[in-house]
C-alpha atoms as a PDB file:
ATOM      1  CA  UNK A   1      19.757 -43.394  14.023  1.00  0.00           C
ATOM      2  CA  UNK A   2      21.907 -43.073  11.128  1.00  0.00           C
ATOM      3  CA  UNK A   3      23.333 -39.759  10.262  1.00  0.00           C
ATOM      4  CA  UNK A   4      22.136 -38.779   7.383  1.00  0.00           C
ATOM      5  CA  UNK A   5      17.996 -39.149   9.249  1.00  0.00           C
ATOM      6  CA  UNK A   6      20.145 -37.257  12.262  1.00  0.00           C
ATOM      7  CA  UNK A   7      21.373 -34.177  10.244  1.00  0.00           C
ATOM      8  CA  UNK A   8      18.159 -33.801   8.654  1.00  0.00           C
ATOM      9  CA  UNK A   9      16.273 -33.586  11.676  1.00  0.00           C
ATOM     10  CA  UNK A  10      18.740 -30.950  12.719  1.00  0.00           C
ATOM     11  CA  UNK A  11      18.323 -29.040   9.989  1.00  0.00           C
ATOM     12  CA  UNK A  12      14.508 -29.043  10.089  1.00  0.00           C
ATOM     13  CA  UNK A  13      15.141 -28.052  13.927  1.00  0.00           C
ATOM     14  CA  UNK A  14      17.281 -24.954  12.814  1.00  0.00           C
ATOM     15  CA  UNK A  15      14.030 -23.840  10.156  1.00  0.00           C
ATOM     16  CA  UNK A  16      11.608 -24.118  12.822  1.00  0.00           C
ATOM     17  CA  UNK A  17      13.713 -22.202  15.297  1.00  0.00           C
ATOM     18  CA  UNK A  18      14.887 -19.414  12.651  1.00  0.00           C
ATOM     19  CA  UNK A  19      11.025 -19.409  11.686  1.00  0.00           C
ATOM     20  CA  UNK A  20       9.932 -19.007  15.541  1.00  0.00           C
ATOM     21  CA  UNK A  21      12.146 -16.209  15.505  1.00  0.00           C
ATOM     22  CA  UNK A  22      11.308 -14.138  12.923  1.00  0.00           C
ATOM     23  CA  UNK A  23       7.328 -14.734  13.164  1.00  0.00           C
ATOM     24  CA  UNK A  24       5.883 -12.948  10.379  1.00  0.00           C
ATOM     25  CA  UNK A  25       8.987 -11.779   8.545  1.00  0.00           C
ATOM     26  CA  UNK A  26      10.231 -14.777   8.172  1.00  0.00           C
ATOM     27  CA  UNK A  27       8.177 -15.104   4.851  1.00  0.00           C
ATOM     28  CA  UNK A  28       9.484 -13.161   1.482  1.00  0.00           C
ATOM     29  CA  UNK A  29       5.707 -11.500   0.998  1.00  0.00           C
ATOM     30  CA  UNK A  30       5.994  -9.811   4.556  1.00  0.00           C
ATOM     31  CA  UNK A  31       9.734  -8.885   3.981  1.00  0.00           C
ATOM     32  CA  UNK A  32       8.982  -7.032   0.771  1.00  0.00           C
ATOM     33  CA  UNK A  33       5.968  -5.249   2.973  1.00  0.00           C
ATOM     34  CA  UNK A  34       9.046  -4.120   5.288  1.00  0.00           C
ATOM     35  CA  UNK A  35      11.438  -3.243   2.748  1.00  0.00           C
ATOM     36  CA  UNK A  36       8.477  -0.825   1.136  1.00  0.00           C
ATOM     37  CA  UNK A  37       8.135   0.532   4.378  1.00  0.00           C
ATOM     38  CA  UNK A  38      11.851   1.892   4.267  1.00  0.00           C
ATOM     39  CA  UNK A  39      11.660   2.630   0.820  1.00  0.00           C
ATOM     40  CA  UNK A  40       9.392   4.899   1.409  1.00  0.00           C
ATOM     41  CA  UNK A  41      10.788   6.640   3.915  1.00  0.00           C
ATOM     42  CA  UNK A  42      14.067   6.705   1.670  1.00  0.00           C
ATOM     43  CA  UNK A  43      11.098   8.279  -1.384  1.00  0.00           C
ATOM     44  CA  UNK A  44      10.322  11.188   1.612  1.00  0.00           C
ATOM     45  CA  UNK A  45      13.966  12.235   2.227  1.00  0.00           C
ATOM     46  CA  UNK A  46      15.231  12.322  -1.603  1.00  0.00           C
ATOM     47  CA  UNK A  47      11.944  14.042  -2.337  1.00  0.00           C
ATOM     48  CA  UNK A  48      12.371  16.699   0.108  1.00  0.00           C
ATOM     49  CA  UNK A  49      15.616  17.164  -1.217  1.00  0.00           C
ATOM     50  CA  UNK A  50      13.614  18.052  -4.547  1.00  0.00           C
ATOM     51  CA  UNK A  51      15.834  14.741  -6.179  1.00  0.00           C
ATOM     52  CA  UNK A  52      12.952  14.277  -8.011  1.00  0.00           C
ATOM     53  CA  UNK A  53      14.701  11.727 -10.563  1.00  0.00           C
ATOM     54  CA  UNK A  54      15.715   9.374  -7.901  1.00  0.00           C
ATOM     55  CA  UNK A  55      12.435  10.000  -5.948  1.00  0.00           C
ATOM     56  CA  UNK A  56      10.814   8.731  -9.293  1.00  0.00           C
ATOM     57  CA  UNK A  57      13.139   5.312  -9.175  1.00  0.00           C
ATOM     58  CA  UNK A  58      12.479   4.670  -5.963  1.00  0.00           C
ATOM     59  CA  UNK A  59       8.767   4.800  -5.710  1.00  0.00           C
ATOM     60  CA  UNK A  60       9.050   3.165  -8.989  1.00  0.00           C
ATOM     61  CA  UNK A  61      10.622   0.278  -7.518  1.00  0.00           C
ATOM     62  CA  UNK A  62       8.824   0.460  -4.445  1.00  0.00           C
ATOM     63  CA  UNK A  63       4.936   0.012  -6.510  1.00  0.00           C
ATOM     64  CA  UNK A  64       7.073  -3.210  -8.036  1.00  0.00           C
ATOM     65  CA  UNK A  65       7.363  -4.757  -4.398  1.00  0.00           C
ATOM     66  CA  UNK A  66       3.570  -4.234  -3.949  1.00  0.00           C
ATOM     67  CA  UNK A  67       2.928  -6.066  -6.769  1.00  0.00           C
ATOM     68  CA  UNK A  68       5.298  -8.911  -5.834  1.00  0.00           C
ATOM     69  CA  UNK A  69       4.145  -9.281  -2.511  1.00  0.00           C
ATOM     70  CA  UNK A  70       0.531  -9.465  -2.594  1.00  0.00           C
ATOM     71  CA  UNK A  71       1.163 -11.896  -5.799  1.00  0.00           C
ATOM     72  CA  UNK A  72       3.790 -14.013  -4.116  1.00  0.00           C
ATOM     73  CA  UNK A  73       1.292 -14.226  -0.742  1.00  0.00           C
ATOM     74  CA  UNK A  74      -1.216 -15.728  -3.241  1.00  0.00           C
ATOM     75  CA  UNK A  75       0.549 -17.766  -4.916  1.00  0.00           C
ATOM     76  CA  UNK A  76       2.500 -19.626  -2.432  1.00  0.00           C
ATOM     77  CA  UNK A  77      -0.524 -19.455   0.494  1.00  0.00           C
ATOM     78  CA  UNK A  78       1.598 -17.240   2.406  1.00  0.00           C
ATOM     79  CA  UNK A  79      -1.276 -14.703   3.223  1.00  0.00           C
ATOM     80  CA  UNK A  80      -0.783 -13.747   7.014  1.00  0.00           C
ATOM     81  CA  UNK A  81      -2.459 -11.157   9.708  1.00  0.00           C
ATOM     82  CA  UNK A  82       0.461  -9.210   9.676  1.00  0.00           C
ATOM     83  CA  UNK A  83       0.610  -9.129   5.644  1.00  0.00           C
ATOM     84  CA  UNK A  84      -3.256  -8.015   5.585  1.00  0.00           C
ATOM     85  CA  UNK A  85      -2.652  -5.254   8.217  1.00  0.00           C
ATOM     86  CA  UNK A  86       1.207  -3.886   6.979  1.00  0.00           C
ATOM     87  CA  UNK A  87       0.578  -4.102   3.637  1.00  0.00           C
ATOM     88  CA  UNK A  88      -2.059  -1.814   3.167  1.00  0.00           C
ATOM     89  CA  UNK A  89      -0.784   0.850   6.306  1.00  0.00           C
ATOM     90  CA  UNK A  90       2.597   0.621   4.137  1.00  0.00           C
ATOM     91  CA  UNK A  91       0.991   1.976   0.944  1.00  0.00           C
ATOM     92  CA  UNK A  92      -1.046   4.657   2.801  1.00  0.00           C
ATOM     93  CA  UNK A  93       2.067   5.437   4.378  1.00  0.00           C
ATOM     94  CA  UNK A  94       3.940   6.077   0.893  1.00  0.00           C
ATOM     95  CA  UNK A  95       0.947   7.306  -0.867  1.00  0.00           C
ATOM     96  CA  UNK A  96      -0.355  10.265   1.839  1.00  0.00           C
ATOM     97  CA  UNK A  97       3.389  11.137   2.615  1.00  0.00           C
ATOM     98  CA  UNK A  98       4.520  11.674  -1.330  1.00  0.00           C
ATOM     99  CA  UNK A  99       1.352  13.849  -1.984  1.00  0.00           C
ATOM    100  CA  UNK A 100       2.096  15.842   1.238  1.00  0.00           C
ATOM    101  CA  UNK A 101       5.356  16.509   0.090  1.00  0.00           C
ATOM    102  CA  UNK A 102       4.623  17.392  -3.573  1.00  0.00           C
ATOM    103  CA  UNK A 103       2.055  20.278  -2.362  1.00  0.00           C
ATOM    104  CA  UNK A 104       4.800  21.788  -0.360  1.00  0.00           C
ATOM    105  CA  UNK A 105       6.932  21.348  -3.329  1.00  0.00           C
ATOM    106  CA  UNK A 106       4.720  22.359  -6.138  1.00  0.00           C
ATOM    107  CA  UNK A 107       1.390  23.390  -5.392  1.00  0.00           C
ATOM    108  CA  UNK A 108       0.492  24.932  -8.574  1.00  0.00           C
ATOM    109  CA  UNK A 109       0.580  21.111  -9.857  1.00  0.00           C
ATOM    110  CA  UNK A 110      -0.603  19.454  -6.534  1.00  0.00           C
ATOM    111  CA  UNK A 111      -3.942  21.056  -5.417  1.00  0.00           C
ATOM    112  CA  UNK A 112      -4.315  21.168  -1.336  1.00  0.00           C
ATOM    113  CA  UNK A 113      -7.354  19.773  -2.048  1.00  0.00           C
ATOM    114  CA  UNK A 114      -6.041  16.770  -3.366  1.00  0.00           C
ATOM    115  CA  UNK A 115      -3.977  15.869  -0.999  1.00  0.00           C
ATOM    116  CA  UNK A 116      -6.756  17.213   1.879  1.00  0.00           C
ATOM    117  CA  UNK A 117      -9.362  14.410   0.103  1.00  0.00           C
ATOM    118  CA  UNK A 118      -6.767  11.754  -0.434  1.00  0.00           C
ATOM    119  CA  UNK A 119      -5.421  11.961   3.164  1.00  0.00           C
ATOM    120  CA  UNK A 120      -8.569  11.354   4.677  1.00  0.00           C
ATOM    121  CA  UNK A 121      -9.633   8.828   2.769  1.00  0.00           C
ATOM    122  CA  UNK A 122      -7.059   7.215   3.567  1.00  0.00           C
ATOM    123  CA  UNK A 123      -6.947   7.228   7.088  1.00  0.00           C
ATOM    124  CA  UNK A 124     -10.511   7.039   7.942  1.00  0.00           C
ATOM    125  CA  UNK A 125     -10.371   3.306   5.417  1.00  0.00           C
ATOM    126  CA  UNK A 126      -7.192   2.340   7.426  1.00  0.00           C
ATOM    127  CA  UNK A 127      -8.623   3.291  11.006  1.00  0.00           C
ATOM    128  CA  UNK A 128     -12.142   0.955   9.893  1.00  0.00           C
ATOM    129  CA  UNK A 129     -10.126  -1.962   8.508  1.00  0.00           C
ATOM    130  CA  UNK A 130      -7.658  -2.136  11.925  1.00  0.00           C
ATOM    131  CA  UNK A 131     -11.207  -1.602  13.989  1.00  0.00           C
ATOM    132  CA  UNK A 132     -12.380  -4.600  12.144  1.00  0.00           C
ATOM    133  CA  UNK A 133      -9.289  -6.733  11.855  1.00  0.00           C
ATOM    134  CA  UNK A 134      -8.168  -6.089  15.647  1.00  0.00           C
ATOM    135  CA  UNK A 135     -11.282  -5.653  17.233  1.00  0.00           C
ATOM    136  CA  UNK A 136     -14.373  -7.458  15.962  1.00  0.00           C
ATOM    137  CA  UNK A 137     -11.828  -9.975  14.160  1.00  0.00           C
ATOM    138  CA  UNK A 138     -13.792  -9.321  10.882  1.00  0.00           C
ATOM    139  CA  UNK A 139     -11.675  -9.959   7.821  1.00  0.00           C
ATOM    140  CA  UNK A 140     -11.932  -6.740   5.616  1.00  0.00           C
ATOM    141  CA  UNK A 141     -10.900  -7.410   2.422  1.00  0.00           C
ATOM    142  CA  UNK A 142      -9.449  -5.433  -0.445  1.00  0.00           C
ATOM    143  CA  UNK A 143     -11.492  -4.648  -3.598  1.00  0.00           C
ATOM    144  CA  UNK A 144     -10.843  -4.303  -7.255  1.00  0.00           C
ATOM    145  CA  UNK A 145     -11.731  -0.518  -6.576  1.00  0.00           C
ATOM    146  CA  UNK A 146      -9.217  -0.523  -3.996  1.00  0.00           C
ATOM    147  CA  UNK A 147      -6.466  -1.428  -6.365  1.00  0.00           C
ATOM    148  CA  UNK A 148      -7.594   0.282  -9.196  1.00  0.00           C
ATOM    149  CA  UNK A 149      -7.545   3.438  -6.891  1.00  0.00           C
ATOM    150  CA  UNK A 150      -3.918   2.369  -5.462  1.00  0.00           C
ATOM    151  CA  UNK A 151      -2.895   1.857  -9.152  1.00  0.00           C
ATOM    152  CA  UNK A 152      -4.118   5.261 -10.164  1.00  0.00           C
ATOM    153  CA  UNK A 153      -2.491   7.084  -7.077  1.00  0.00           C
ATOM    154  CA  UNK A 154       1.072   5.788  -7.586  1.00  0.00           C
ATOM    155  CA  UNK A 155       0.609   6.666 -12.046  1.00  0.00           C
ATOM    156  CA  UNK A 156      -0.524   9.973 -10.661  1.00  0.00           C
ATOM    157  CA  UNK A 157       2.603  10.476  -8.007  1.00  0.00           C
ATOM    158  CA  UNK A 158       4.432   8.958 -10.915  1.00  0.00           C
ATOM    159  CA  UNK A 159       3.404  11.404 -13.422  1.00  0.00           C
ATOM    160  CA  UNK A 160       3.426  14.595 -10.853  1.00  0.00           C
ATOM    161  CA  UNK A 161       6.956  13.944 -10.366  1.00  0.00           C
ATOM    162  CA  UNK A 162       8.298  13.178 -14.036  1.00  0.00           C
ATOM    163  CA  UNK A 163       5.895  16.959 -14.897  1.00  0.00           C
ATOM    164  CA  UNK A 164       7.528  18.391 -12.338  1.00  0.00           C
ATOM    165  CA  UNK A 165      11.236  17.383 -13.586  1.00  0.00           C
ATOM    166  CA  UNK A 166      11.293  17.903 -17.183  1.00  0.00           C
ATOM    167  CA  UNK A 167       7.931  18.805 -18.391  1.00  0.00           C
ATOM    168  CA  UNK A 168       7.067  21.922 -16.606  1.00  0.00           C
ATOM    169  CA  UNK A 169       5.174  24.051 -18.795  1.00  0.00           C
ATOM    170  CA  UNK A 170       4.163  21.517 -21.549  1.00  0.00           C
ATOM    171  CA  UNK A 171       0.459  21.768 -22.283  1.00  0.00           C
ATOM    172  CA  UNK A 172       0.292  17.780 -23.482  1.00  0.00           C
ATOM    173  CA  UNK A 173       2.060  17.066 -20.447  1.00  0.00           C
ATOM    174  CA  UNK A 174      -0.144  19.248 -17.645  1.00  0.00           C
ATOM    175  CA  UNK A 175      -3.076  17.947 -19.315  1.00  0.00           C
ATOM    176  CA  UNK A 176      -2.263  14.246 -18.674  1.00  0.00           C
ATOM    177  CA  UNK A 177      -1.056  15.146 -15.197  1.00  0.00           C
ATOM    178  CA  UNK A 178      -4.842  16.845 -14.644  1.00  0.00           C
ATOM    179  CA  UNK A 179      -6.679  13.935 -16.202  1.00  0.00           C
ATOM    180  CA  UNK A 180      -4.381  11.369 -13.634  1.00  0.00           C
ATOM    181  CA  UNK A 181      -5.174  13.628 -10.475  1.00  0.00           C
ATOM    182  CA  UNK A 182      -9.100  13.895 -11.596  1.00  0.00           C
ATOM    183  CA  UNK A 183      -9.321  10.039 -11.700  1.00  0.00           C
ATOM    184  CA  UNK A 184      -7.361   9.706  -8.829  1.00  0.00           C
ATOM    185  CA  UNK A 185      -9.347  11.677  -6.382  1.00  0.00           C
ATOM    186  CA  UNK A 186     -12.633  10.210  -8.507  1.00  0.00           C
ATOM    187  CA  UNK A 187     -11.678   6.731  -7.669  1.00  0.00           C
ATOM    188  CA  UNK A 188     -10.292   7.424  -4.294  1.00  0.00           C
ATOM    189  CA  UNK A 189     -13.570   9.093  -3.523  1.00  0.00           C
ATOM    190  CA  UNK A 190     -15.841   6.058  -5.279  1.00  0.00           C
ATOM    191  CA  UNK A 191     -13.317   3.738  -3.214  1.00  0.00           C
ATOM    192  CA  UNK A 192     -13.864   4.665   0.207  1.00  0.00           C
ATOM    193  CA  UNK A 193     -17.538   5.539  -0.212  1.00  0.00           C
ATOM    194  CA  UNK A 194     -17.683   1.469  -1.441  1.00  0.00           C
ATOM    195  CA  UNK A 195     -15.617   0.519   1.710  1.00  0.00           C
ATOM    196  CA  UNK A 196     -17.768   2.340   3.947  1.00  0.00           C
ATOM    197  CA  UNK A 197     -20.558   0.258   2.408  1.00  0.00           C
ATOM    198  CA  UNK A 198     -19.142  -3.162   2.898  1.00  0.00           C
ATOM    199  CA  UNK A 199     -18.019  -2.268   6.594  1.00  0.00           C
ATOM    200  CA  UNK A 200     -21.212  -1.568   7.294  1.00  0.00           C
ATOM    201  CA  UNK A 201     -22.517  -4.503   5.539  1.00  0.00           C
ATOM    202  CA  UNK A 202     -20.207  -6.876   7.144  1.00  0.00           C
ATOM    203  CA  UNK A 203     -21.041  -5.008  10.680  1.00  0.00           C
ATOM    204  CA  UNK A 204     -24.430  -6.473  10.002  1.00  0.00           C
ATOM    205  CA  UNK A 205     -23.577 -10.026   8.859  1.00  0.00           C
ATOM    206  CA  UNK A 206     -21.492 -10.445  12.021  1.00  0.00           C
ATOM    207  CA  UNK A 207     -24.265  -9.259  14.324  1.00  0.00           C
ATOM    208  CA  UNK A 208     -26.430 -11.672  13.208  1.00  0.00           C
ATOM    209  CA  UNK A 209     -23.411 -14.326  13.362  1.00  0.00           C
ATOM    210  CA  UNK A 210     -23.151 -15.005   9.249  1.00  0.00           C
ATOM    211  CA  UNK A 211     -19.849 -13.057   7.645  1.00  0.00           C
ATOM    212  CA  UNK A 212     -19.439 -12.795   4.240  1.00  0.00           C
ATOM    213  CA  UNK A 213     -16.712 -10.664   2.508  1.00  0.00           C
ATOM    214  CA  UNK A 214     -17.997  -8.145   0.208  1.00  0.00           C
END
């Protein structure tokens, strides 16, 4: 075998191997999921620290790898079990924890009811989708009222956290940040009351053996 045909071989030995090993994060989609995940956890400690500038550039930049990873896993047909499962657990992660945070730091802007209505949205959505995914094997898909509510969370943490740095006592300002939070928890509520539906719908579909994404 000549060596040129020999060293390629080799090298398409060393991808497979390097891609055995790192299973799911060995695509760029998943390892932005991962690198959100520590973000976030990076957002929580410079929040707490009230750092509220650099809390703003990091969640910033963490909403950016959201964007890139779900578009990249389209794009290049990299859409995987672990991307559908992470992804999503990785945003309620980020969104309930910086909302949590912001009532302790500034309830007067941050109602607990906010955070009370957003928290258990969230986890009662992400304990039905990993009941479907892991346990009935139903895909449960995202919907555009999904992302328009994710969209509208991360403006509103966004906008909190700018108020509560240099615009603290502006009427324009408050006004916006009330008009964010109202939509949020509007399309958080319409959100999960629409997921609740299509679980229920596709609950039916697979118990008569026919699935169909809603």
């Amino acid at each position: 075998m000549p060596q040129i045909v020999r060293n390629d071989y080799q090298q398409a030995d060393r991808r497979w191997e390097v891609k055995r090993l790192l299973g799911p994060f060995y695509h760029l989609p998943n390892q932005l999921t991962v690198l959100r995940f520590f973000m976030g956890i990076l957002f929580f400690f410079i929040l707490s620290l009230e750092s509220l500038d650099l809390a703003l550039a990091v969640l910033v930049v963490a909403t950016a790898t959201d964007f890139f990873d779900g578009y990249l896993a389209r794009k290049r047909d990299l859409i995987s079990n672990f991307g559908r499962i992470a992804d999503p657990l990785v945003d309620k992660i980020i969104i309930c924890g910086g909302f949590i945070v912001l009532v302790a730091y500034n309830q007067m802007v941050v109602g607990d009811w906010m955070a009370v209505i957003i928290v258990v949205r969230e986890l009662i959505i992400g304990i039905l989708r990993g009941y479907l995914e892991f346990f009935r094997g139903i895909h449960f898909p995202v919907s555009t009222a999904g992302r328009w509510k994710m969209t509208g969370q991360c403006i509103t943490l966004c906008s909190i956290i700018l108020y509560s740095s240099h615009f603290t006592g502006v009427w324009w300002a408050r006004m916006w940040v009330d008009l964010a939070a109202w939509f949020t928890v509007s399309i958080t509520v319409y959100s999960g009351l629409l997921y609740l539906y299509g679980a229920g719908h596709l609950l039916q579909k697979h118990a008569r053996g026919v699935v169909r994404e809603f």
